[in-house]
N, C-alpha and C. Protein backbone atom coordinates (compact mmCIF):
# COMPACT_ATOMS: atom_id res chain seq x y z
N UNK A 1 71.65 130.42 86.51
CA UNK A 1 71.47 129.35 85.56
C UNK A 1 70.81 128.17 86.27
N UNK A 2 69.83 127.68 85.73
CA UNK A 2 69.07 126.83 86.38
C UNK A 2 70.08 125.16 86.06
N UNK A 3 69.67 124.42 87.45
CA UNK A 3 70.22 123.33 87.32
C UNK A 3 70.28 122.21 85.91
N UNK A 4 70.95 121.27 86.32
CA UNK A 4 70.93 120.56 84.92
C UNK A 4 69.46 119.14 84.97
N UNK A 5 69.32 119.53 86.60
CA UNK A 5 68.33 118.87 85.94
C UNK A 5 67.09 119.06 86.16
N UNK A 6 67.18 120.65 86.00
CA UNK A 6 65.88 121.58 85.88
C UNK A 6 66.12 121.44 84.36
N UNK A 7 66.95 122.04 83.66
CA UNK A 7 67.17 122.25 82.23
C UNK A 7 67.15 120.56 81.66
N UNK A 8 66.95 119.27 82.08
CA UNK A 8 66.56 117.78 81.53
C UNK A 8 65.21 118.12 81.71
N UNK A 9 64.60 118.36 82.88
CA UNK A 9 63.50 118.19 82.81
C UNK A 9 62.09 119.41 82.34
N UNK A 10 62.91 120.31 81.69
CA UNK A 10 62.31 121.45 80.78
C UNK A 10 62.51 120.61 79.07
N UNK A 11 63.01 119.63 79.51
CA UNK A 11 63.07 119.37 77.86
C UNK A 11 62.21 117.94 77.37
N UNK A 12 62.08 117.31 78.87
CA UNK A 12 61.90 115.69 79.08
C UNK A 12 60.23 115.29 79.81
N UNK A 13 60.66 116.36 80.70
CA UNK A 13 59.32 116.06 81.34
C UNK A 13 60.26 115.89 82.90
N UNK A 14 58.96 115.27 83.92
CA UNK A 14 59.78 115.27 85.41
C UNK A 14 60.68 113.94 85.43
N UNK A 15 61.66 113.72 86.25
CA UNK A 15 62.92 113.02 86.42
C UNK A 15 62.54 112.63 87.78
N UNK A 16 62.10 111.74 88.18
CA UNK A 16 62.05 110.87 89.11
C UNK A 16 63.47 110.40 89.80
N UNK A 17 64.39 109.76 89.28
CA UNK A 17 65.79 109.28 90.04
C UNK A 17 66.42 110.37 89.49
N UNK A 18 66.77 110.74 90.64
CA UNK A 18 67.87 111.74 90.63
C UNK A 18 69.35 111.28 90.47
N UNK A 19 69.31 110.15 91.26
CA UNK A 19 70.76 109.43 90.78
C UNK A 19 71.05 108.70 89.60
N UNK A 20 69.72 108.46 89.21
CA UNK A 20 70.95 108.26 87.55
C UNK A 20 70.61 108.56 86.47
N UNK A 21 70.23 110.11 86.84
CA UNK A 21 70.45 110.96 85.89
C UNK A 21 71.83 111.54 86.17
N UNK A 22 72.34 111.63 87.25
CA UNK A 22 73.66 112.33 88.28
C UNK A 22 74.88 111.18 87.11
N UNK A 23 74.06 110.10 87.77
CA UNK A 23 75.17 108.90 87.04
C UNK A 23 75.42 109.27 85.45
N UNK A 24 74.14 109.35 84.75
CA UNK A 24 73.99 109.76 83.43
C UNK A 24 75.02 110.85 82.67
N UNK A 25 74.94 111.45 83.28
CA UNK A 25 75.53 112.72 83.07
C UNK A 25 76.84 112.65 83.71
N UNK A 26 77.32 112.22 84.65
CA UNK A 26 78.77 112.28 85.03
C UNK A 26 79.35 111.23 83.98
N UNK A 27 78.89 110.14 83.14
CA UNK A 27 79.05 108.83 83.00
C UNK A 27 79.25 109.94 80.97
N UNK A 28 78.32 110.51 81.09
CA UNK A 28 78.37 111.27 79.31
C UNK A 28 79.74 112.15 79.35
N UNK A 29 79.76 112.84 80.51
CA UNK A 29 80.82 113.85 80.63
C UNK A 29 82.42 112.59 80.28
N UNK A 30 82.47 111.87 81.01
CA UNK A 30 83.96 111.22 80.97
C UNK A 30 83.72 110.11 79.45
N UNK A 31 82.91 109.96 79.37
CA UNK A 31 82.89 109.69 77.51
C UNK A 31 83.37 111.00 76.81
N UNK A 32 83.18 111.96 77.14
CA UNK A 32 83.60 112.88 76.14
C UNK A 32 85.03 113.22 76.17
N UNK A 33 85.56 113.48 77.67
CA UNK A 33 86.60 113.48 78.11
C UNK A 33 87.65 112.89 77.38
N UNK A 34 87.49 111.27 77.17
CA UNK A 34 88.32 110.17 76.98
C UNK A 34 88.55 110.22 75.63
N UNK A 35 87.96 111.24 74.99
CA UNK A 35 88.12 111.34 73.43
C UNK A 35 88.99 112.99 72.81
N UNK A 36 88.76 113.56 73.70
CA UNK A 36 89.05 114.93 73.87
C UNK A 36 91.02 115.03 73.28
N UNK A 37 91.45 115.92 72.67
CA UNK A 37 93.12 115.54 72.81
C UNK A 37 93.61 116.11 73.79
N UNK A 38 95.34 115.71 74.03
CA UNK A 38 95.42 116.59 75.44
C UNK A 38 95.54 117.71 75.61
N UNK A 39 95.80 118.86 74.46
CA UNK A 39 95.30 119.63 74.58
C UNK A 39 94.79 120.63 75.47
N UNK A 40 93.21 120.14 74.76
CA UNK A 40 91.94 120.13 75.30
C UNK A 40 92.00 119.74 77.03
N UNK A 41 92.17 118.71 77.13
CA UNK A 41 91.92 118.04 78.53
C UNK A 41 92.40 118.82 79.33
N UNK A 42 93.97 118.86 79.14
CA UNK A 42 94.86 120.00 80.05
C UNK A 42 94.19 121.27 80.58
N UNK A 43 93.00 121.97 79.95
CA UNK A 43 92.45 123.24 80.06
C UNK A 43 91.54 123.17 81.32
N UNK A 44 90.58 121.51 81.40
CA UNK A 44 90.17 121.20 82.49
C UNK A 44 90.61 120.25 83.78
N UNK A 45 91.78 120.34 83.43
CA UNK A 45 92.32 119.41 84.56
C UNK A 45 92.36 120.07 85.74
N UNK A 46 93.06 118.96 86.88
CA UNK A 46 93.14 119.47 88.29
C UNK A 46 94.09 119.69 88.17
N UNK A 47 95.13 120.43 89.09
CA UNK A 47 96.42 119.95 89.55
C UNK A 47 96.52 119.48 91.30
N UNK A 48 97.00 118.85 91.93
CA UNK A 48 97.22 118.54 93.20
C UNK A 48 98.85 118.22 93.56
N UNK A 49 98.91 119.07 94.80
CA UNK A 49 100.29 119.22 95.13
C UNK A 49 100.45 117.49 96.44
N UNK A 50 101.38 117.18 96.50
CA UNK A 50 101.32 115.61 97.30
C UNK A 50 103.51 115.26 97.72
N UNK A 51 103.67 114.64 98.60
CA UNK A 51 104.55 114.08 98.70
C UNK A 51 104.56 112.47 98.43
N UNK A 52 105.63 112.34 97.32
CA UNK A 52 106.28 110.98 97.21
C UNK A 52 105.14 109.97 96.61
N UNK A 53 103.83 109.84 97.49
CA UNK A 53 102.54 109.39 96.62
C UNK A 53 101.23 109.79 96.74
N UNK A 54 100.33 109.49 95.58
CA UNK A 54 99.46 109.73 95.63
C UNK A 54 97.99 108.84 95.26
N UNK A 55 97.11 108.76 95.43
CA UNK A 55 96.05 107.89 94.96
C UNK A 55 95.43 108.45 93.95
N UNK A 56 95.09 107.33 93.04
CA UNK A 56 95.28 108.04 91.02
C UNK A 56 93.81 107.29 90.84
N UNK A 57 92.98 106.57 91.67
CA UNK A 57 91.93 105.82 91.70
C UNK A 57 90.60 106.49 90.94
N UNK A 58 90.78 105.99 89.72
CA UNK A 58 89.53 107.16 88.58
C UNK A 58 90.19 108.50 88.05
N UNK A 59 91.04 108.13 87.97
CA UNK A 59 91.78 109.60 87.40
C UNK A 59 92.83 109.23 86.31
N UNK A 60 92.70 109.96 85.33
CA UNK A 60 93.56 110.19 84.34
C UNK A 60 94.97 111.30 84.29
N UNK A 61 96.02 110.51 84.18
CA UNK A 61 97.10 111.21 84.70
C UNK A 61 97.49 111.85 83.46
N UNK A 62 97.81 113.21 83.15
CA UNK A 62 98.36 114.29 82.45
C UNK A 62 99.72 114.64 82.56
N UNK A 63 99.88 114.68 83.08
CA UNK A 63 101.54 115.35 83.90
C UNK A 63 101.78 115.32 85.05
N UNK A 64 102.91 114.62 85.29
CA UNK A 64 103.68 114.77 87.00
C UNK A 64 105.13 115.66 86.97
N UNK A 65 105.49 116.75 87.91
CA UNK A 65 106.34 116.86 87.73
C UNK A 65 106.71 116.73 89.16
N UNK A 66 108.50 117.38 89.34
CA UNK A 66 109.25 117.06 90.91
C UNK A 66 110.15 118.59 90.73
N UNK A 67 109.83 119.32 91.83
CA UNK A 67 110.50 120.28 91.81
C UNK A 67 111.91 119.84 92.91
N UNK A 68 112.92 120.58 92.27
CA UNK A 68 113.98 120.49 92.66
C UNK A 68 114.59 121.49 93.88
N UNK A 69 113.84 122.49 94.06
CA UNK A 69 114.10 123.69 95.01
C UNK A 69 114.70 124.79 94.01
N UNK A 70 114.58 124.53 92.68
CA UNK A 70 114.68 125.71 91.54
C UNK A 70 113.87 125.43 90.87
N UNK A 71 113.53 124.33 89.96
CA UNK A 71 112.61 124.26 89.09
C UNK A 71 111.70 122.98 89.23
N UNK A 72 110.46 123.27 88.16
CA UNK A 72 109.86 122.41 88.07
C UNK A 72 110.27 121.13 86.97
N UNK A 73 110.67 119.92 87.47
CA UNK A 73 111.32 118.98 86.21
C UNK A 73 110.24 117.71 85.78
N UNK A 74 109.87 117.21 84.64
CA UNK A 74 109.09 116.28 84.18
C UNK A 74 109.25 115.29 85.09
N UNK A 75 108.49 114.51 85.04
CA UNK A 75 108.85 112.83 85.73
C UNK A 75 108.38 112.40 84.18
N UNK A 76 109.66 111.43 84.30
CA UNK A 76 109.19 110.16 83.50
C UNK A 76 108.35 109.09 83.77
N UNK A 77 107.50 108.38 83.54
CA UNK A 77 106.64 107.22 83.60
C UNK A 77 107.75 106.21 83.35
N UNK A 78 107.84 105.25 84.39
CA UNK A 78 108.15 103.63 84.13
C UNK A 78 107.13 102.70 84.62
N UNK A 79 107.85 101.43 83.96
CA UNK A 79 106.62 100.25 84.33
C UNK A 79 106.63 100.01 86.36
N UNK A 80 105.77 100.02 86.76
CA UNK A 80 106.01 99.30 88.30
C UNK A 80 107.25 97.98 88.46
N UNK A 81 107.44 97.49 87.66
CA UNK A 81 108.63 96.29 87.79
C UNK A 81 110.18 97.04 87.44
N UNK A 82 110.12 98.28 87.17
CA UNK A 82 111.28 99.23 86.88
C UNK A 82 111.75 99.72 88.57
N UNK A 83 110.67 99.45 89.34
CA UNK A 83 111.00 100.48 91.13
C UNK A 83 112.51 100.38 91.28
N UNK A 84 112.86 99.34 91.54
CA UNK A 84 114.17 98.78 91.69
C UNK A 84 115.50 99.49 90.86
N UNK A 85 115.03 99.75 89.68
CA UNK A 85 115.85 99.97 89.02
C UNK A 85 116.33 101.84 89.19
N UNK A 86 114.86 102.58 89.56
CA UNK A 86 115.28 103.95 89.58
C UNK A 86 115.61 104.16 90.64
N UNK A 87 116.22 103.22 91.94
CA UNK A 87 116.78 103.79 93.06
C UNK A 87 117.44 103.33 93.02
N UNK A 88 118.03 102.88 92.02
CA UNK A 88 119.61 101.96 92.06
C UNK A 88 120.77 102.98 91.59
N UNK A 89 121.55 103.86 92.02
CA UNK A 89 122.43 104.41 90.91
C UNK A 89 122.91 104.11 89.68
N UNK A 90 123.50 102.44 90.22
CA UNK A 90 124.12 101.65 89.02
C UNK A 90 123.33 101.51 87.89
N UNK A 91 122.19 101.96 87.83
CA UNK A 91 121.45 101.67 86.90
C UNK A 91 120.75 102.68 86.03
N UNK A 92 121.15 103.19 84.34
CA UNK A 92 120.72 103.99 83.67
C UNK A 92 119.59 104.77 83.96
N UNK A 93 118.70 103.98 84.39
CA UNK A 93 117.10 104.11 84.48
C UNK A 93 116.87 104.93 85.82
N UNK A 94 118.32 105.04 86.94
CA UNK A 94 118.12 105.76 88.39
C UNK A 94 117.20 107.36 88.26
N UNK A 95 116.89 107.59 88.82
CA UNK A 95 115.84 108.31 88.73
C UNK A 95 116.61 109.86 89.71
N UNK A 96 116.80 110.88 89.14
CA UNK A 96 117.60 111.33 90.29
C UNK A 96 116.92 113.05 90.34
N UNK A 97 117.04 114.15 91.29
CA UNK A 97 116.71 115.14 91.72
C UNK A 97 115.78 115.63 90.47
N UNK A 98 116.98 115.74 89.13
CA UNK A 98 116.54 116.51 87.86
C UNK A 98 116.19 115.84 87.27
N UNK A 99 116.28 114.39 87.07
CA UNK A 99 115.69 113.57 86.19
C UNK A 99 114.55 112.33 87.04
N UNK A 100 113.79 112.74 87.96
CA UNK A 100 112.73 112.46 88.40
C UNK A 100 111.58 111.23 87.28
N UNK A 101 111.30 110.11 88.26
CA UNK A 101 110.46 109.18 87.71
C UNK A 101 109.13 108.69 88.49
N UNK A 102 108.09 108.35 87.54
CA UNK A 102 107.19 107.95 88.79
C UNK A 102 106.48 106.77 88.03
N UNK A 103 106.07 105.80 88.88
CA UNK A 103 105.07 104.69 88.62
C UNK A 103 103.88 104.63 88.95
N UNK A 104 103.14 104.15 88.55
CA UNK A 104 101.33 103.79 89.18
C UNK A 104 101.33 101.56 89.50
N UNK A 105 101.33 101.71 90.50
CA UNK A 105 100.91 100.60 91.10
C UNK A 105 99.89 100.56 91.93
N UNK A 106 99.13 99.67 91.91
CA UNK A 106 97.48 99.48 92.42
C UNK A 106 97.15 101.11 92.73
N UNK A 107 96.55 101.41 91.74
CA UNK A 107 96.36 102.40 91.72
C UNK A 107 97.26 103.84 92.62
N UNK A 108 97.90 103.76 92.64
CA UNK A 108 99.09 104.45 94.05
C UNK A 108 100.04 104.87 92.90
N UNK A 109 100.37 106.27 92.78
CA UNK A 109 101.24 106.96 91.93
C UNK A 109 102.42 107.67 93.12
N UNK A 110 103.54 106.81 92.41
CA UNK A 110 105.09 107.19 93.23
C UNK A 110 106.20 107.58 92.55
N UNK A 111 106.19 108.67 93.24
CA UNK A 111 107.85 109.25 92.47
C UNK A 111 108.78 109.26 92.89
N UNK A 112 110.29 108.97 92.61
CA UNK A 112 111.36 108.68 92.99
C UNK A 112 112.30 110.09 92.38
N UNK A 113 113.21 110.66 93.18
CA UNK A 113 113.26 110.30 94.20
C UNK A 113 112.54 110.58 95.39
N UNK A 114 112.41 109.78 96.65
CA UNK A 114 111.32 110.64 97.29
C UNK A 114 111.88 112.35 97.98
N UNK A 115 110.83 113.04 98.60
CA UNK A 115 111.16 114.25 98.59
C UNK A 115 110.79 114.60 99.92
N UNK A 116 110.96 115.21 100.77
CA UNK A 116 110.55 115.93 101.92
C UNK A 116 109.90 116.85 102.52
N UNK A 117 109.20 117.84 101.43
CA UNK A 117 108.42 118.70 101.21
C UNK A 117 107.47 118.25 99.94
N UNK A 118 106.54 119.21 100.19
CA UNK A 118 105.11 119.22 98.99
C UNK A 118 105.74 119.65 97.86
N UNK A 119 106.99 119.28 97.05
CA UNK A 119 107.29 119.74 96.01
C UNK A 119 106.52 118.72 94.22
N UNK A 120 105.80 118.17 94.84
CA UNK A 120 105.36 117.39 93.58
C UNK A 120 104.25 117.77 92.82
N UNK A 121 103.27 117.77 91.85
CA UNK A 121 102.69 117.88 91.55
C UNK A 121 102.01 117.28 90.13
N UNK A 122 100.66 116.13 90.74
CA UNK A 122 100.34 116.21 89.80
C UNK A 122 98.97 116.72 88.94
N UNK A 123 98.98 116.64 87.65
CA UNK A 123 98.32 117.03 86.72
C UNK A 123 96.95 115.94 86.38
N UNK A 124 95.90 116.05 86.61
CA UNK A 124 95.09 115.02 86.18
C UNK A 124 93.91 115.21 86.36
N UNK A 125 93.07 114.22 85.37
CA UNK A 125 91.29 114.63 85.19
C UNK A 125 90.93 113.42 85.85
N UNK A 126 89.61 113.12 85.70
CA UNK A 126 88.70 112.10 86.41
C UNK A 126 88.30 111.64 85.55
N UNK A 127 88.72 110.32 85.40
CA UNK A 127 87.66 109.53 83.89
C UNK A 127 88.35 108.09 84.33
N UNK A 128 87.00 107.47 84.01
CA UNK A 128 86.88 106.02 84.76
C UNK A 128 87.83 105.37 83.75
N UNK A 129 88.28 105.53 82.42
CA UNK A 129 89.51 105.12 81.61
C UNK A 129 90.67 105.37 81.86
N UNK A 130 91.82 105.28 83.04
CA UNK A 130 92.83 105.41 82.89
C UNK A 130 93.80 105.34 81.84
């Protein structure tokens, strides 16, 4: 299959910047993305395995989960001003083995509780819309 921008320029004529047509086209793709349901999205996502955190910088987060050394369990999403609260026991919101939580602060995705092995994983696409 010939490139994409052999197949632009079978339709256009010759393409001089190569970069932003590159831009063009990566820039059309995550417009489409950002409209897509999740579904859909889920079919092209990544997954990446990580301890405790990860960098979420242009990426759209789908699913995090925290394996327990039996299963795989959801993380919940809280606000970054919640940290405090899911390592607190005393506090409803504690975040614990099976009931796993994670935040995004400056761009930096963390799950509590932390873990010691690569048991995390998350789920996510690339689109400049978080």
């Amino acid at each position: 299959m010939a490139t994409f921008q052999t197949q632009i320029e079978d339709l256009t004529g010759s393409v001089s910047d190569t970069a932003a047509l590159s831009s063009w086209l990566t820039d059309g793709a995550r417009a489409v993305m950002s409209i897509l349901p999740m579904s859909k999205l889920k079919r092209v996502a990544s997954q990446d395995a990580f301890v405790n955190t990860i960098d979420v910088e242009g990426k759209k987060v789908l699913t995090v989960t925290r394996n327990d050394g039996t299963i795989d369990h959801p993380c919940r999403e809280v606000a970054p001003s919640m940290r405090g609260r899911i390592t607190d026991s005393s506090y409803m919101e504690y975040a614990s083995a099976t009931d796993p939580a994670f935040y995004i602060d400056n761009q930096l995705l963390t799950v509590k509780p932390d873990s010691s092995g690569s048991n995390q994983r998350l789920t996510s696409i690339l689109s400049k819309n978080n």
